[in-house]
Structures are given as C-alpha cells and as structure tokens.
N, C-alpha and C. Protein backbone atom coordinates (compact mmCIF):
# COMPACT_ATOMS: atom_id res chain seq x y z
N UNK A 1 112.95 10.51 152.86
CA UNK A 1 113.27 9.70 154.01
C UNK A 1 112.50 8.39 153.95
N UNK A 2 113.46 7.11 154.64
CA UNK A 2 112.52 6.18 154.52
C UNK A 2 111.82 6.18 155.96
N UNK A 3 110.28 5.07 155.98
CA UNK A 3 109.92 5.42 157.26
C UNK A 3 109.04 3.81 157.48
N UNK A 4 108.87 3.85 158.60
CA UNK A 4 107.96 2.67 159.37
C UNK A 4 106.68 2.87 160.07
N UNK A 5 105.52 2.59 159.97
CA UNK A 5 104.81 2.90 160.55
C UNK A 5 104.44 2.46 161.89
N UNK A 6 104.39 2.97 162.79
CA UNK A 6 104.28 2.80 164.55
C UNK A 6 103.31 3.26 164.88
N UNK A 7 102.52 2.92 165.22
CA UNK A 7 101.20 3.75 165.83
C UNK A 7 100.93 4.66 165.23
N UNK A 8 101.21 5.78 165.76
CA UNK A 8 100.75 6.99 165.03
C UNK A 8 101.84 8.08 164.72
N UNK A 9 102.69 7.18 164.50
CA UNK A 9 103.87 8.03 164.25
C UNK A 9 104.87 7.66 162.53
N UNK A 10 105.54 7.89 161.64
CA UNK A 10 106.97 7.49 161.09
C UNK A 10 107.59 7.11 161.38
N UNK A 11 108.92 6.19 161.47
CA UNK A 11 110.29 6.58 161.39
C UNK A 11 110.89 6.65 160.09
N UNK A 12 111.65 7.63 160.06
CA UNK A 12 112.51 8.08 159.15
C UNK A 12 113.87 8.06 158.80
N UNK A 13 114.17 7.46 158.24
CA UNK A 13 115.64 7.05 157.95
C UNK A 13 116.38 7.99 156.72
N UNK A 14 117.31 8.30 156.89
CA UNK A 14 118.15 8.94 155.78
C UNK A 14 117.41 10.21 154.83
N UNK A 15 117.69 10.39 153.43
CA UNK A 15 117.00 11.44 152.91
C UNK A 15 115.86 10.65 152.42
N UNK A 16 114.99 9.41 152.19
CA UNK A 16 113.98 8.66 151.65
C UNK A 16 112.98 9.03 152.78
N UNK A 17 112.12 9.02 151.92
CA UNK A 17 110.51 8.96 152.73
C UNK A 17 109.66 8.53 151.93
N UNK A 18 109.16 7.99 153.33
CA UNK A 18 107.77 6.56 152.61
C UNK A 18 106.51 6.75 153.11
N UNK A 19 105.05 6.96 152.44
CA UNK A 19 104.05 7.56 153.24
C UNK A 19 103.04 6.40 153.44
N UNK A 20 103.20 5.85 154.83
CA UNK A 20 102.18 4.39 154.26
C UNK A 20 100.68 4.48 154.34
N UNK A 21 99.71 3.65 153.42
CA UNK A 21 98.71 4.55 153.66
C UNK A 21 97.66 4.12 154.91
N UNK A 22 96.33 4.30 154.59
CA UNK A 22 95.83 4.35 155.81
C UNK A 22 94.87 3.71 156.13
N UNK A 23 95.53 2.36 157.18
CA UNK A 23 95.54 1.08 157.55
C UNK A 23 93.67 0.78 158.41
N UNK A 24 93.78 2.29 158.24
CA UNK A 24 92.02 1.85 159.04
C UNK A 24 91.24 1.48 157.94
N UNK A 25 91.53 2.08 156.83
CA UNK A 25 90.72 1.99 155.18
C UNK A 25 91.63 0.62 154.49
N UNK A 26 92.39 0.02 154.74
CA UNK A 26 93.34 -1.33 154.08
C UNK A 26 93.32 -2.05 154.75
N UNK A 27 93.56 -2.29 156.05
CA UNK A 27 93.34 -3.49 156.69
C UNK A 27 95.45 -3.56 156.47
N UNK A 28 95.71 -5.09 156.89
CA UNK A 28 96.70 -5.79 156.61
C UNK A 28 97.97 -5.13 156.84
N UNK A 29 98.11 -4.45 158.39
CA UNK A 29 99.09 -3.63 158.66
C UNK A 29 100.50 -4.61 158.31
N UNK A 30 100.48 -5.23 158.93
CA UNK A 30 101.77 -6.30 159.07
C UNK A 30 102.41 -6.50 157.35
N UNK A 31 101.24 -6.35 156.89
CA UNK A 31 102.10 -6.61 155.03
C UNK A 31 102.75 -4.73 155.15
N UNK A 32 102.05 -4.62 155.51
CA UNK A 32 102.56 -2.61 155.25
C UNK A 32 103.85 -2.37 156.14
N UNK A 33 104.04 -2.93 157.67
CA UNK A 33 105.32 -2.55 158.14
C UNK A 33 106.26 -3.65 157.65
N UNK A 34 106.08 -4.38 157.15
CA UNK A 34 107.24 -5.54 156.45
C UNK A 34 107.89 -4.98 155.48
N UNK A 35 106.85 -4.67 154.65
CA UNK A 35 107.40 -3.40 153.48
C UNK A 35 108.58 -2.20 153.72
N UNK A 36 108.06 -1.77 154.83
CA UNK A 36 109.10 -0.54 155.25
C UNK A 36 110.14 -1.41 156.05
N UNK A 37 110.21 -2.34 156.73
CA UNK A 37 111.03 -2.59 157.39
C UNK A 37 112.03 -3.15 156.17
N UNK A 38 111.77 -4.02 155.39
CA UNK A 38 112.50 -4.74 153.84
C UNK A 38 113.04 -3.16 153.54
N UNK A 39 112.30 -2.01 152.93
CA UNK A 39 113.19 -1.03 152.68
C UNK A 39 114.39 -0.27 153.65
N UNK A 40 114.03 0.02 155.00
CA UNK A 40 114.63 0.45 156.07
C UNK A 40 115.49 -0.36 155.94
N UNK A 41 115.74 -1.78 156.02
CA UNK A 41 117.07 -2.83 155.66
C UNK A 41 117.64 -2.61 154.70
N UNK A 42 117.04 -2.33 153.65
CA UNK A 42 117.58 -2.18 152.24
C UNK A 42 118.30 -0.85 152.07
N UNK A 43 118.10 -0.22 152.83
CA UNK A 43 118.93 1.16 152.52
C UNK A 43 120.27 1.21 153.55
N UNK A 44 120.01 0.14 154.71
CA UNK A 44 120.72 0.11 156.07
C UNK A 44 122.13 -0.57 155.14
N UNK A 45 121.50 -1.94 154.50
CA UNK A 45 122.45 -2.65 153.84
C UNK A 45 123.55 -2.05 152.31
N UNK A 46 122.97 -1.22 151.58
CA UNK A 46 123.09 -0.22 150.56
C UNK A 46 124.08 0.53 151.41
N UNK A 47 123.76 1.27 152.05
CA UNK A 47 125.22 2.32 153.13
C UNK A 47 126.21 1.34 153.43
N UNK A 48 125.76 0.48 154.18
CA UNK A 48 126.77 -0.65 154.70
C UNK A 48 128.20 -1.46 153.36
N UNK A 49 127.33 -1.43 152.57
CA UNK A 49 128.41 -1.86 151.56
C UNK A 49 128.96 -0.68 150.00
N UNK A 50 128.25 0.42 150.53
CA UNK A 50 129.02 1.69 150.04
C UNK A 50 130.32 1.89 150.82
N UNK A 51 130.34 1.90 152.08
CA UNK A 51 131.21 2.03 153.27
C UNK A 51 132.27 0.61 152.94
N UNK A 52 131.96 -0.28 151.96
CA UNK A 52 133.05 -1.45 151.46
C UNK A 52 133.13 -2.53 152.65
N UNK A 53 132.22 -2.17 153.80
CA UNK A 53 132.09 -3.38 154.76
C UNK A 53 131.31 -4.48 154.76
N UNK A 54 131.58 -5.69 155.34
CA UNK A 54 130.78 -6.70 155.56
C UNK A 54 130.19 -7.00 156.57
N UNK A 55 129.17 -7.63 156.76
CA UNK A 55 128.26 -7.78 157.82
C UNK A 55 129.22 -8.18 158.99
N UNK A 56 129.84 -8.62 158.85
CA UNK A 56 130.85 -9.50 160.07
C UNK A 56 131.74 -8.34 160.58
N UNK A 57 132.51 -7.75 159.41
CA UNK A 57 133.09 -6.23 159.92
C UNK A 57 132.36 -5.41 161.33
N UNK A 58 131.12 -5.41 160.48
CA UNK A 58 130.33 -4.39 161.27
C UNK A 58 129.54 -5.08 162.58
N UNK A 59 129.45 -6.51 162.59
CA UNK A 59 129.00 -7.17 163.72
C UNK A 59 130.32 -6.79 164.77
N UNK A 60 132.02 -6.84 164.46
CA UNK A 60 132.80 -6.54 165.24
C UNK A 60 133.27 -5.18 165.99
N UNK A 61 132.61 -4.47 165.07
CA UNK A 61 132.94 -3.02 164.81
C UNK A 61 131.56 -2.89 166.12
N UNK A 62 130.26 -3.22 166.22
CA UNK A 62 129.35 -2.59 166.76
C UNK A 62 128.88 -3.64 168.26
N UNK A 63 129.34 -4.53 168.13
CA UNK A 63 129.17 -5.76 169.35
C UNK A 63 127.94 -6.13 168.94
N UNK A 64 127.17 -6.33 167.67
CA UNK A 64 125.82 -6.76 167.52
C UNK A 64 126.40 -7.82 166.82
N UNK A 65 125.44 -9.21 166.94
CA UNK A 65 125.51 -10.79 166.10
C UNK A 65 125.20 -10.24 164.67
N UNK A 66 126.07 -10.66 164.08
CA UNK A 66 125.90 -10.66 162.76
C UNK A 66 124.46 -11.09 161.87
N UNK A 67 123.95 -12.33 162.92
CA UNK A 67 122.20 -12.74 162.61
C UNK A 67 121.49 -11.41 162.57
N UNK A 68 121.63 -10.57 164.16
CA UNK A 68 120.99 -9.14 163.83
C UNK A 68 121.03 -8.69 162.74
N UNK A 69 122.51 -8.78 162.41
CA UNK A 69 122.82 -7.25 161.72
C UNK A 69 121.60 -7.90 160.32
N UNK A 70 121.87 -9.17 160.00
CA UNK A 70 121.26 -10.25 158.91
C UNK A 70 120.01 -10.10 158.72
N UNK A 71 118.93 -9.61 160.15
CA UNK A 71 117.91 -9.80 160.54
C UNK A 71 117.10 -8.09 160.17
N UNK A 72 118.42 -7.04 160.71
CA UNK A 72 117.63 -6.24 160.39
C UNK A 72 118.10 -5.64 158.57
N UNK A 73 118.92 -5.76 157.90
CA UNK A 73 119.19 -5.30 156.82
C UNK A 73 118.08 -6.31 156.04
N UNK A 74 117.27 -7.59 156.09
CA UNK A 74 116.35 -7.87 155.94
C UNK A 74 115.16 -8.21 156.07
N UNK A 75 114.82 -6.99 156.76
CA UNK A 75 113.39 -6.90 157.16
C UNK A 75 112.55 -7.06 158.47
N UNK A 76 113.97 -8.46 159.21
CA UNK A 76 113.29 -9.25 160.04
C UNK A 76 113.44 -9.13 161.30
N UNK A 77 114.00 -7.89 161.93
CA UNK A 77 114.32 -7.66 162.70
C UNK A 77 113.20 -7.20 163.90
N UNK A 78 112.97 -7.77 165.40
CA UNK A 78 111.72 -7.35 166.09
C UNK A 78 112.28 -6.84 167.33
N UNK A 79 113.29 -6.84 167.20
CA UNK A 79 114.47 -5.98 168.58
C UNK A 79 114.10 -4.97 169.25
N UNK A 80 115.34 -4.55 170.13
CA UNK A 80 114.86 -3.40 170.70
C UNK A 80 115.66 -1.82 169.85
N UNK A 81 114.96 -0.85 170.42
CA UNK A 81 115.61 0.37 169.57
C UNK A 81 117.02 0.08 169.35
N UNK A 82 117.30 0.21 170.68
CA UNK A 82 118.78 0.36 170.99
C UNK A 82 119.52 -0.25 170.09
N UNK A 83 119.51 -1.30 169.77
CA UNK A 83 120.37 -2.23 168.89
C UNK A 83 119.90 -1.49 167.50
N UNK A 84 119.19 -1.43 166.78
CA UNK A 84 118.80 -0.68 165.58
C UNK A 84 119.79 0.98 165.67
N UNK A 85 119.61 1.30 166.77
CA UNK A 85 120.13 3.22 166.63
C UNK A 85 121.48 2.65 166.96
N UNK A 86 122.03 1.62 167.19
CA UNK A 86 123.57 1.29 167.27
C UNK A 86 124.09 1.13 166.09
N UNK A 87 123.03 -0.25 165.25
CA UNK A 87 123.71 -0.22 163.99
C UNK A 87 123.33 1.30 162.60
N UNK A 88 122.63 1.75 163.18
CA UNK A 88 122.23 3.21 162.12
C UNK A 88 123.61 4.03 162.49
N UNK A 89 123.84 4.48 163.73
CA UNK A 89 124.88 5.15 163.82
C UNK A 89 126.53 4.60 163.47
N UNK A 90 126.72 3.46 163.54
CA UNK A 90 127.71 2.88 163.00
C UNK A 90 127.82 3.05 161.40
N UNK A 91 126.53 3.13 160.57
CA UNK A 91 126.58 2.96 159.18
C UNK A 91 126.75 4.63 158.69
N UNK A 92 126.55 5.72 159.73
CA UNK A 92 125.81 6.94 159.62
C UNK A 92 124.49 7.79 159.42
N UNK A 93 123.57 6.76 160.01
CA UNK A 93 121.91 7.20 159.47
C UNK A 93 121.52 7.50 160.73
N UNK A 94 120.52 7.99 160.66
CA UNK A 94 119.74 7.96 162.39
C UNK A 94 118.20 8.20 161.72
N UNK A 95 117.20 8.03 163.10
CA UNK A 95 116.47 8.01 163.21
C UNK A 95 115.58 9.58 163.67
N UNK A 96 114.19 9.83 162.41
CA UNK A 96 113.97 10.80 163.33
C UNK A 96 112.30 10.72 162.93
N UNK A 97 112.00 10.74 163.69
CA UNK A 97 110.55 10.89 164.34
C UNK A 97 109.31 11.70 163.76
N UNK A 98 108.29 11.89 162.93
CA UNK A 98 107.34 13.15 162.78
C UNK A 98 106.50 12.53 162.13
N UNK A 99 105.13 13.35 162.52
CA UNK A 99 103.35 12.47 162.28
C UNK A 99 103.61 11.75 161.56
N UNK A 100 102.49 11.00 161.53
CA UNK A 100 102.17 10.01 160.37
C UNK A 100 101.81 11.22 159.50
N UNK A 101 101.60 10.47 158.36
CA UNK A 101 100.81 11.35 157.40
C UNK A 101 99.59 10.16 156.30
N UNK A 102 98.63 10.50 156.31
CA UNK A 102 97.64 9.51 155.94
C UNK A 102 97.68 9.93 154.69
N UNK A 103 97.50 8.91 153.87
CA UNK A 103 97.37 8.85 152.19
C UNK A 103 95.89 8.03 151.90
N UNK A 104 95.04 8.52 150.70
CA UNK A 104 94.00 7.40 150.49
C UNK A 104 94.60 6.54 149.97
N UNK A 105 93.70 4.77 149.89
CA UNK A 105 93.92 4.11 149.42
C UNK A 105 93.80 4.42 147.43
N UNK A 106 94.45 3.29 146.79
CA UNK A 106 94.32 3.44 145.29
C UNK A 106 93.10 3.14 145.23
N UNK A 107 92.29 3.10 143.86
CA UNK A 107 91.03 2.45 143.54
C UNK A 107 91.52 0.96 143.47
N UNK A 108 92.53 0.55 143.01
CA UNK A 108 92.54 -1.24 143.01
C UNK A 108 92.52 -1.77 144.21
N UNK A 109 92.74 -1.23 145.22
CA UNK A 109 92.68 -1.44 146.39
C UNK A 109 91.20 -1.34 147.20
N UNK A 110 90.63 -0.87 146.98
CA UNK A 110 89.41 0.14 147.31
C UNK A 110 88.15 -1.36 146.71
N UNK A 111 88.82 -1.82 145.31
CA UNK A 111 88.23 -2.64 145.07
C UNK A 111 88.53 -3.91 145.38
N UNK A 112 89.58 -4.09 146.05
CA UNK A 112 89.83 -5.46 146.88
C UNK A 112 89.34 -5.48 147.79
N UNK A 113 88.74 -4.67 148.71
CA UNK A 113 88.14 -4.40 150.08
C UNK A 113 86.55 -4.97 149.79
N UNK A 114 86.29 -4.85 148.80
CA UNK A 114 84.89 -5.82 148.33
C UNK A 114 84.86 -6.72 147.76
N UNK A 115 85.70 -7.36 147.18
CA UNK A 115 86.16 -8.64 146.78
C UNK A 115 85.32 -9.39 146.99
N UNK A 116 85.29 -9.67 147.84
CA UNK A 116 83.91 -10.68 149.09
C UNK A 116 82.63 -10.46 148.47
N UNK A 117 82.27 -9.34 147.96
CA UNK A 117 80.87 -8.92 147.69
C UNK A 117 80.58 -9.68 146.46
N UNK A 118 81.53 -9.88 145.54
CA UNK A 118 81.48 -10.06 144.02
C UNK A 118 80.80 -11.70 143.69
C-alpha cells in the first residue's frame, strides 16, 4: 500500500505501502510527505490512464477542476479529504487508515544529521 504520513497515523492507498521513517530522528518532514504525496499521485494518475481516461474526462465525470485533479496526481495537492476520497473512488482506490510504523534512519543519513560537526 502506498501511504502519507499524518501525525501519527498512514494513509494507504491501493495494494503499495510506504513506511516513512522517523521524522523525530530526520528532521525535514515536508521533504518526506512530498515524497508520498508525488507517489500517492503517481499511482492515482497510473489507474487513471489504465482506465484510458484523461484528466478532463475525469474532471467531468467527478465535478472536480481539472487543476485539482493536476494538483493532486502531482503531488501538490493541500485540499480537503473530501475532494481526494471523490477522486480515489472515481479511479477505484480508497483510503484506509493504520499506525504509523517507525523505521530507523540509514547510516548516510545518520551521518548527515552531523554534517555541521565536520
């Protein structure tokens, strides 16, 4: 399943899952939910044109601006649920919910966090 990180929660999209790691030990949340959100689009957009539709199709098909639809299949989307679980269910995906799950950081990472020291 793919997923986003929210507080202290996932979201999970489709059969992909993404474990992000753990932002108290990395710092730089905003690079980490951009990431999932670019994939969460990327898989939104991937269904969308398996299904042989175009963004405009599906802007008519769902009453969402096509900028949305633009906005969230790349990344950029800061909306409300509602409009997101409109266009998931239009494409066939939904959303589902369960802990975070914390991962350590890599060592290259571990060693960017001291960077400063060097």
């Amino acid at each position: 399943m793919l997923g986003i990180a929210l507080s202290s929660i996932i979201v999970y999209i489709g059969n992909f899952h993404f474990i992000p790691y753990n932002v108290s030990y990395i710092g730089n949340i905003m690079g980490r939910v951009m990431g999932n959100r670019l994939a969460i689009g990327k898989k939104i957009a991937d269904t969308r044109k398996e299904m042989r539709k175009t963004q405009q199709q599906m802007a008519d098909a769902t009453g969402i601006f096509k900028t949305t639809l633009s906005k969230i299949e790349n990344g950029r989307f800061t909306g409300s649920l509602d409009i997101l679980e409109r266009y998931l269910d239009s494409v066939g995906l939904q959303l589902t919910v369960a802990p975070k799950q914390h991962t350590l950081p890599r060592w290259d990472e571990i060693d960017d966090l001291f960077s400063e020291d060097k």
